[in-house]
Protein backbone atom coordinates (compact mmCIF):
# COMPACT_ATOMS: atom_id res chain seq x y z
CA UNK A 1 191.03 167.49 187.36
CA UNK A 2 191.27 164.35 189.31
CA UNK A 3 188.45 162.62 190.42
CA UNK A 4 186.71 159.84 192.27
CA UNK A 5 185.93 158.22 189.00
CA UNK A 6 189.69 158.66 187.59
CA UNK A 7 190.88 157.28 190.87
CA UNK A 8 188.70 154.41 191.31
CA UNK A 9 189.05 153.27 187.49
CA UNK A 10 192.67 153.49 187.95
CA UNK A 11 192.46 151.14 191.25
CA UNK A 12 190.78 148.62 188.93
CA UNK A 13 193.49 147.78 187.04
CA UNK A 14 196.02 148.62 189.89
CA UNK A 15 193.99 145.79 192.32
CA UNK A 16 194.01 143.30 189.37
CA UNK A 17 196.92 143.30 186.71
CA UNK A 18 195.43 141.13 184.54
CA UNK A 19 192.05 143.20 183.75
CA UNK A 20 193.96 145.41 181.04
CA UNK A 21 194.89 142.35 179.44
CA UNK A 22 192.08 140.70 179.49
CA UNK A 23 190.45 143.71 177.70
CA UNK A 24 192.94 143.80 175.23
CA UNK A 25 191.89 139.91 174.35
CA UNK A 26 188.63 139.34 174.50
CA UNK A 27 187.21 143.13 173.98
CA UNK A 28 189.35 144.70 171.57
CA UNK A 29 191.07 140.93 169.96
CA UNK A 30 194.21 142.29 170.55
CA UNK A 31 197.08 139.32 170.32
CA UNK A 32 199.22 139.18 173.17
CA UNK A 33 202.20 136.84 173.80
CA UNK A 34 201.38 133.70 175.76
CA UNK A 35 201.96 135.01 179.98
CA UNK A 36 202.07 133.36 183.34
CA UNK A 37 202.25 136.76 185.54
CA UNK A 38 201.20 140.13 185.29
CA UNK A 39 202.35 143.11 187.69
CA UNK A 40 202.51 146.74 187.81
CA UNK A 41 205.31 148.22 186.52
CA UNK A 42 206.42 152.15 187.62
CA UNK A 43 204.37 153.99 185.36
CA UNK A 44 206.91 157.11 185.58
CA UNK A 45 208.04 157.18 181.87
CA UNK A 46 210.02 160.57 181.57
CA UNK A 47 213.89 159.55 180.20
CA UNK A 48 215.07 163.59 180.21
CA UNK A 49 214.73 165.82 183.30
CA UNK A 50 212.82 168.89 181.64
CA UNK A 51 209.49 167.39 180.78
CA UNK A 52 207.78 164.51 183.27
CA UNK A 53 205.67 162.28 181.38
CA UNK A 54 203.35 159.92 183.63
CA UNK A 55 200.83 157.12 182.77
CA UNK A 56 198.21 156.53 184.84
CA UNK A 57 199.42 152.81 185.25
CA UNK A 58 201.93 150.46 183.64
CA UNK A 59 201.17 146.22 183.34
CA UNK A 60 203.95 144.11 182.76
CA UNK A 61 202.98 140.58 181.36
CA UNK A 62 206.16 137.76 182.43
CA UNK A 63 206.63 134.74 180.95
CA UNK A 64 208.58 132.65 183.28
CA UNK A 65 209.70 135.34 185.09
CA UNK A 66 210.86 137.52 181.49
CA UNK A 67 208.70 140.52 180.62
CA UNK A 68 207.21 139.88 177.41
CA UNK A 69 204.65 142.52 176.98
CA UNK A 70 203.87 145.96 178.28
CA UNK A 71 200.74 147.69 178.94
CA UNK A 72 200.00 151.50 179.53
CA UNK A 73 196.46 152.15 180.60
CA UNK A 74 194.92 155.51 180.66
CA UNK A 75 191.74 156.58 181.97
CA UNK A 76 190.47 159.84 180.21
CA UNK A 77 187.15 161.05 180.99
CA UNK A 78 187.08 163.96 179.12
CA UNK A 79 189.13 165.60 176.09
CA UNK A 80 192.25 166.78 176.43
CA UNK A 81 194.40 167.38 173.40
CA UNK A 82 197.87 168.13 175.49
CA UNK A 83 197.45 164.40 177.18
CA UNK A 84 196.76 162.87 174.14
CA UNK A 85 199.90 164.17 172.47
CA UNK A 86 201.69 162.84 175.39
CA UNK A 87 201.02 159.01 174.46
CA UNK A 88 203.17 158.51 171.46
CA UNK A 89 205.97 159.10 173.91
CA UNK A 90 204.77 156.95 176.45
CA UNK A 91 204.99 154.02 174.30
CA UNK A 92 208.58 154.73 172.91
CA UNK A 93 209.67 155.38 176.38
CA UNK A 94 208.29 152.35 178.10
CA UNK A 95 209.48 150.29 175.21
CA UNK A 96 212.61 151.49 175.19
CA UNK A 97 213.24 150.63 179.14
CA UNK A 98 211.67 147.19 178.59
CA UNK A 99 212.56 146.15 175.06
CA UNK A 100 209.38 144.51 175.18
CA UNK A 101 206.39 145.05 172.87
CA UNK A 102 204.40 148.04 173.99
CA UNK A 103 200.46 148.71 174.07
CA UNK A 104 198.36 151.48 174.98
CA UNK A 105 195.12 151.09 176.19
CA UNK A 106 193.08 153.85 176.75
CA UNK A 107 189.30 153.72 178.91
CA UNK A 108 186.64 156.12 178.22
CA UNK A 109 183.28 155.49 179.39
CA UNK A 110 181.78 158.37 178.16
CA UNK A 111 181.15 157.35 174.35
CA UNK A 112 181.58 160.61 172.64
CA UNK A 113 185.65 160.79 174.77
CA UNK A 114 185.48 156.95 173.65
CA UNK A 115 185.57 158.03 169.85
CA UNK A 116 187.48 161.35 169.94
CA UNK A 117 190.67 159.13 172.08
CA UNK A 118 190.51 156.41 169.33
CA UNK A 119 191.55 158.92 166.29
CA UNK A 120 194.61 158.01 164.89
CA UNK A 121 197.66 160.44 166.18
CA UNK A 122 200.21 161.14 163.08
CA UNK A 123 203.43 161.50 163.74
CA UNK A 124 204.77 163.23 160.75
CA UNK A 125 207.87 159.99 159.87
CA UNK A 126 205.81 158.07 157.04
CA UNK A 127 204.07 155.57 158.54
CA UNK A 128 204.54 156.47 162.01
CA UNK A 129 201.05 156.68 163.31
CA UNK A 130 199.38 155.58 166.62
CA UNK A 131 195.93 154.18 166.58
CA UNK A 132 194.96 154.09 170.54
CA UNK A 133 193.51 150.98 171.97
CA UNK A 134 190.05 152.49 173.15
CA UNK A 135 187.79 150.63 175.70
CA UNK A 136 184.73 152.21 176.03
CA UNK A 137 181.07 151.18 177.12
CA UNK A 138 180.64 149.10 173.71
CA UNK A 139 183.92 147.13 174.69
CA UNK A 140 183.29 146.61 178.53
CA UNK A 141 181.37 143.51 178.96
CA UNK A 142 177.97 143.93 180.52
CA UNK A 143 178.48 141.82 183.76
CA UNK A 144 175.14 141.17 185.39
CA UNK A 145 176.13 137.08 186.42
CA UNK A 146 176.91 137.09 189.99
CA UNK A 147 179.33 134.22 189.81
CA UNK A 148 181.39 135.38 186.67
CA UNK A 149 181.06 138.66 189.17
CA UNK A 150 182.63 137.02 191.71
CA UNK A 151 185.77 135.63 190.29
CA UNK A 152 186.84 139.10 188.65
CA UNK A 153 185.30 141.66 190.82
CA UNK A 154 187.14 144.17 189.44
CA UNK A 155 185.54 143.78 186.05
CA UNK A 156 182.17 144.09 187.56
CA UNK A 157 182.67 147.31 188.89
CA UNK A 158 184.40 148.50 185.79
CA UNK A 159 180.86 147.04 183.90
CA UNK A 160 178.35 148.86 186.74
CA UNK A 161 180.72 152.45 185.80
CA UNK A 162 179.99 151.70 181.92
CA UNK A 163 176.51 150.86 181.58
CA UNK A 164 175.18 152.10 185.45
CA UNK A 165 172.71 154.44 183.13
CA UNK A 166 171.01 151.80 181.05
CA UNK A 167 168.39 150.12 182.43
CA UNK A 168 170.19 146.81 182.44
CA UNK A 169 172.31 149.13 185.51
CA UNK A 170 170.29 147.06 188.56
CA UNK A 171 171.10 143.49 187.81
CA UNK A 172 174.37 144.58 186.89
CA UNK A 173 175.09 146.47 190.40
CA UNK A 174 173.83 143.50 192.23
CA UNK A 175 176.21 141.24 190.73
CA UNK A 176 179.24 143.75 191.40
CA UNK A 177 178.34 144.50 195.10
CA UNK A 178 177.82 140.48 195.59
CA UNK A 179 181.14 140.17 194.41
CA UNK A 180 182.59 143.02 196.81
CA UNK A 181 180.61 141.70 199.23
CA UNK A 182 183.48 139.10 199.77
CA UNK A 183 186.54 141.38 199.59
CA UNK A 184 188.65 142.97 202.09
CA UNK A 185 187.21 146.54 203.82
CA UNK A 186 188.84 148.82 202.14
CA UNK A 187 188.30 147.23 198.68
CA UNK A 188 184.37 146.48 199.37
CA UNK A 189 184.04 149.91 200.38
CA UNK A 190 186.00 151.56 197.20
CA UNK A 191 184.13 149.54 194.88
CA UNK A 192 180.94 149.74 196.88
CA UNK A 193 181.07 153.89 196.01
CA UNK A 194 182.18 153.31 192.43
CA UNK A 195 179.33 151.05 191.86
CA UNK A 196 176.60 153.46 193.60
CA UNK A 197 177.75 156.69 192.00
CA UNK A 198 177.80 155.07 188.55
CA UNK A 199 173.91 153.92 188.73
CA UNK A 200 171.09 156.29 187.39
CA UNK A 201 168.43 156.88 189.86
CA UNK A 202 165.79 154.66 189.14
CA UNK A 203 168.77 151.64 189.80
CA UNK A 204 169.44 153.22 193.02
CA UNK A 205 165.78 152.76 194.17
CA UNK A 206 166.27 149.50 192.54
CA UNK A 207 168.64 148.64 194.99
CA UNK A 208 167.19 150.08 197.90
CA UNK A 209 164.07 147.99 197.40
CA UNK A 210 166.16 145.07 197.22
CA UNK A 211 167.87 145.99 200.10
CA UNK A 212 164.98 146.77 202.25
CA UNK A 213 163.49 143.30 201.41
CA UNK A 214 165.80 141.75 203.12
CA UNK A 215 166.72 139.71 200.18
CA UNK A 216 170.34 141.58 200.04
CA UNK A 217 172.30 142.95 202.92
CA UNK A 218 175.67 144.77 202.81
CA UNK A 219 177.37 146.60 205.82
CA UNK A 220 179.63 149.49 204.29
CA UNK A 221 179.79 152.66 205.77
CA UNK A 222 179.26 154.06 202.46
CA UNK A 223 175.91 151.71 201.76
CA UNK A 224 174.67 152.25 205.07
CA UNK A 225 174.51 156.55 204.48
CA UNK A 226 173.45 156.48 200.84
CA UNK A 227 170.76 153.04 200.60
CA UNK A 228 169.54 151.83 204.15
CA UNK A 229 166.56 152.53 205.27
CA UNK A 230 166.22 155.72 207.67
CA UNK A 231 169.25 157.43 206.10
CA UNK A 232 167.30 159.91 203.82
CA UNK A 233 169.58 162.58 204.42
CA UNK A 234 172.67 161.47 203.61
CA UNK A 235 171.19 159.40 200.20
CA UNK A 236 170.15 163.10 198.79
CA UNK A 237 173.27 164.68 200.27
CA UNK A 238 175.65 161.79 197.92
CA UNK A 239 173.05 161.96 195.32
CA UNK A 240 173.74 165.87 194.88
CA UNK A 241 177.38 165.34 194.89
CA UNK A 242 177.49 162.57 192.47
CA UNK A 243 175.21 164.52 190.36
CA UNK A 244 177.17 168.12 191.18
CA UNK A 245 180.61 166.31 189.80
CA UNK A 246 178.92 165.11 186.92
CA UNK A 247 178.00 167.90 185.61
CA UNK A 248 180.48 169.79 186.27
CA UNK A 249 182.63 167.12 184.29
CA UNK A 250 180.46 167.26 181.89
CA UNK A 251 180.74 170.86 181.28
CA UNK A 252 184.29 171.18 181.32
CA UNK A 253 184.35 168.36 178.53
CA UNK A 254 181.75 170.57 176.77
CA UNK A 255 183.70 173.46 177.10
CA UNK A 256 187.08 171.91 175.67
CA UNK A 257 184.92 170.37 173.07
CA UNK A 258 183.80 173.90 171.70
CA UNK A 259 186.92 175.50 171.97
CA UNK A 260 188.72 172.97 170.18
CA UNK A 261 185.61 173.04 167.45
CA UNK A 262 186.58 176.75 167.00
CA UNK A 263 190.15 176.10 166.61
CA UNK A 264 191.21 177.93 170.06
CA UNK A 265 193.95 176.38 171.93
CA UNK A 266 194.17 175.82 175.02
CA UNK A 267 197.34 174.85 176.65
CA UNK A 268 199.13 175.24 179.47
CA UNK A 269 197.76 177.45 182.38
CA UNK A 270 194.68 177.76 180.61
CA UNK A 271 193.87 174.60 180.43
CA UNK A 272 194.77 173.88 184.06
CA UNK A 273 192.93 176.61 185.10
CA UNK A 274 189.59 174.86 182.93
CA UNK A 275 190.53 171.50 184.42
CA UNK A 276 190.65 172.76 187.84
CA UNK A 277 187.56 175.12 188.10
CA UNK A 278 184.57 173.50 190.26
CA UNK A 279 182.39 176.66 189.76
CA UNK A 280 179.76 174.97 187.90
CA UNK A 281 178.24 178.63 186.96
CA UNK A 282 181.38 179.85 185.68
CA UNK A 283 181.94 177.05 183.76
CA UNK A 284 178.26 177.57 182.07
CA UNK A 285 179.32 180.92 181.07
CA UNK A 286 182.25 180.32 179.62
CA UNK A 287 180.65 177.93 177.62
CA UNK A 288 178.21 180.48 176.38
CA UNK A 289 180.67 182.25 175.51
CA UNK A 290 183.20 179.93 173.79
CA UNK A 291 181.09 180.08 170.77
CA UNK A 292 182.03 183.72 170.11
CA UNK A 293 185.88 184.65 171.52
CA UNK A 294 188.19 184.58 169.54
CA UNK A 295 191.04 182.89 171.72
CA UNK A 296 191.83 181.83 175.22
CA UNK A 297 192.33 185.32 176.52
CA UNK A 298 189.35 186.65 175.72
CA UNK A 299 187.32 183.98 177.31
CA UNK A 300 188.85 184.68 180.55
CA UNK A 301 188.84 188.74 180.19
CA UNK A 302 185.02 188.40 180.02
């Protein structure tokens, strides 16, 4: 199930190469050969015709114009046991069309996907095993400086998505919509949403306080209909949405989480069909009722 979040994570790292190394660094001390240029590399990383494997984005660090390091970042929001048993080929693949040393980097806001990504993945060849470079809220700097904002605006938003619900979420949405402030249109207004939908509500009125002071002013589309003053209706309207996604994200994580608890599989068309649904009801019951079927089958035949 793709969604506004996945997307707009993604376009992080897509809008600034050097963000998933800079993680790797100075979040997660990961030792990276010495680079002048980073660019995004095709993240399609299938080598045989019948299965497709693709990342959600590929960084290739140059060093004088020769690649020198490779970086596959995933976004994962929410379990998903199939995905994660896709990475171990990602990595061989990717290395294998670069010869250049390969890392995976995976971001979870939420902490509880956070720990479940980082589990090592065994392999079964003795000593094969893949620990998975995990950014999540702990190692996303908490950006709230409107200046260190500016110069990597991209990071900002990524901090506003990973700590929008603590109550350092104002100062740290200021500082990312000063820096978007001074982007292009489409970028201000992309990271403008990410930022807004990422805040719990009592940043929001924050915000809108600020903004009706006068003290802040910002002329997206997107701010005008969900902050400024005399648009009620459409700040409830993207409230509900944002809120309606959420949980039904949140449920479908739940869901997965209980099945795999139980030991039920779910692969395949089921697990599409879970991934896709945006009944939030239906979802609810079939979490109520995870914690009794006995597989897959029965969960849908009731």
């Amino acid at each position: 199930m793709v969604s506004i979040q996945h997307e707009g994570l993604v376009a992080l790292f897509r809008n600034r190469p050097t963000l998933a190394p800079q993680l790797l660094k100075d979040s997660l001390r990961v030792n990276l050969p010495a680079f002048t240029e980073a660019s995004i590399h095709s993240a399609e990383l299938t080598e045989v015709v019948p299965t497709q494997y693709r990342a959600d984005l590929v960084v290739l660090l140059h060093n004088d114009g020769r690649p020198v390091s490779a970086v596959i970042v995933e976004v994962q929001l929410a379990r998903d046991e199939e995905k994660r048993r896709s990475w171990p080929s990602y990595i061989t693949n990717l290395h294998a069309r670069t010869g250049c040393p390969t890392s995976l980097l995976v971001i979870a806001p939420d902490p509880a996907v956070a720990r479940w990504c980082a589990r090592p993945i065994e392999l079964g060849h003795p000593g094969f095993v893949l620990e998975p470079l995990v950014a999540g809220p702990t190692a996303i700097p908490v950006v709230t400086d409107e200046q260190v904002a500016r110069q990597s605006p991209e990071l900002a938003v990524l901090s506003a998505m990973a700590h929008g619900q603590t109550d350092k979420a104002p100062v740290i949405a200021q500082a990312a919509l000063a820096a978007a402030h001074d982007l292009d249109e489409e970028r201000s207004n992309l990271y403008v949403d990410l930022v807004v939908m990422s805040l719990n509500d009592a940043a929001r009125i924050a915000l809108e306080e600020l903004m009706q002071s006068g003290k802040y002013e910002y002329q997206s589309e997107f701010a005008r209909r969900y902050m400024a003053q005399g648009h009620e209706e459409g700040r409830q309207e993207g409230r509900q949405e944002g809120r309606q996604e959420g949980r039904q994200e949140g449920e479908v994580a739940a869901l997965l989480e209980v099945l795999d608890a139980r030991g039920i599989e779910v692969k395949g068309e089921a697990r599409e069909r879970i991934l896709a649904c945006a009944d939030l009801e239906q979802l609810k019951m079939w979490l109520r009722q995870a914690v009794t079927v006995r597989s897959i089958d029965e969960l849908f035949r009731k």
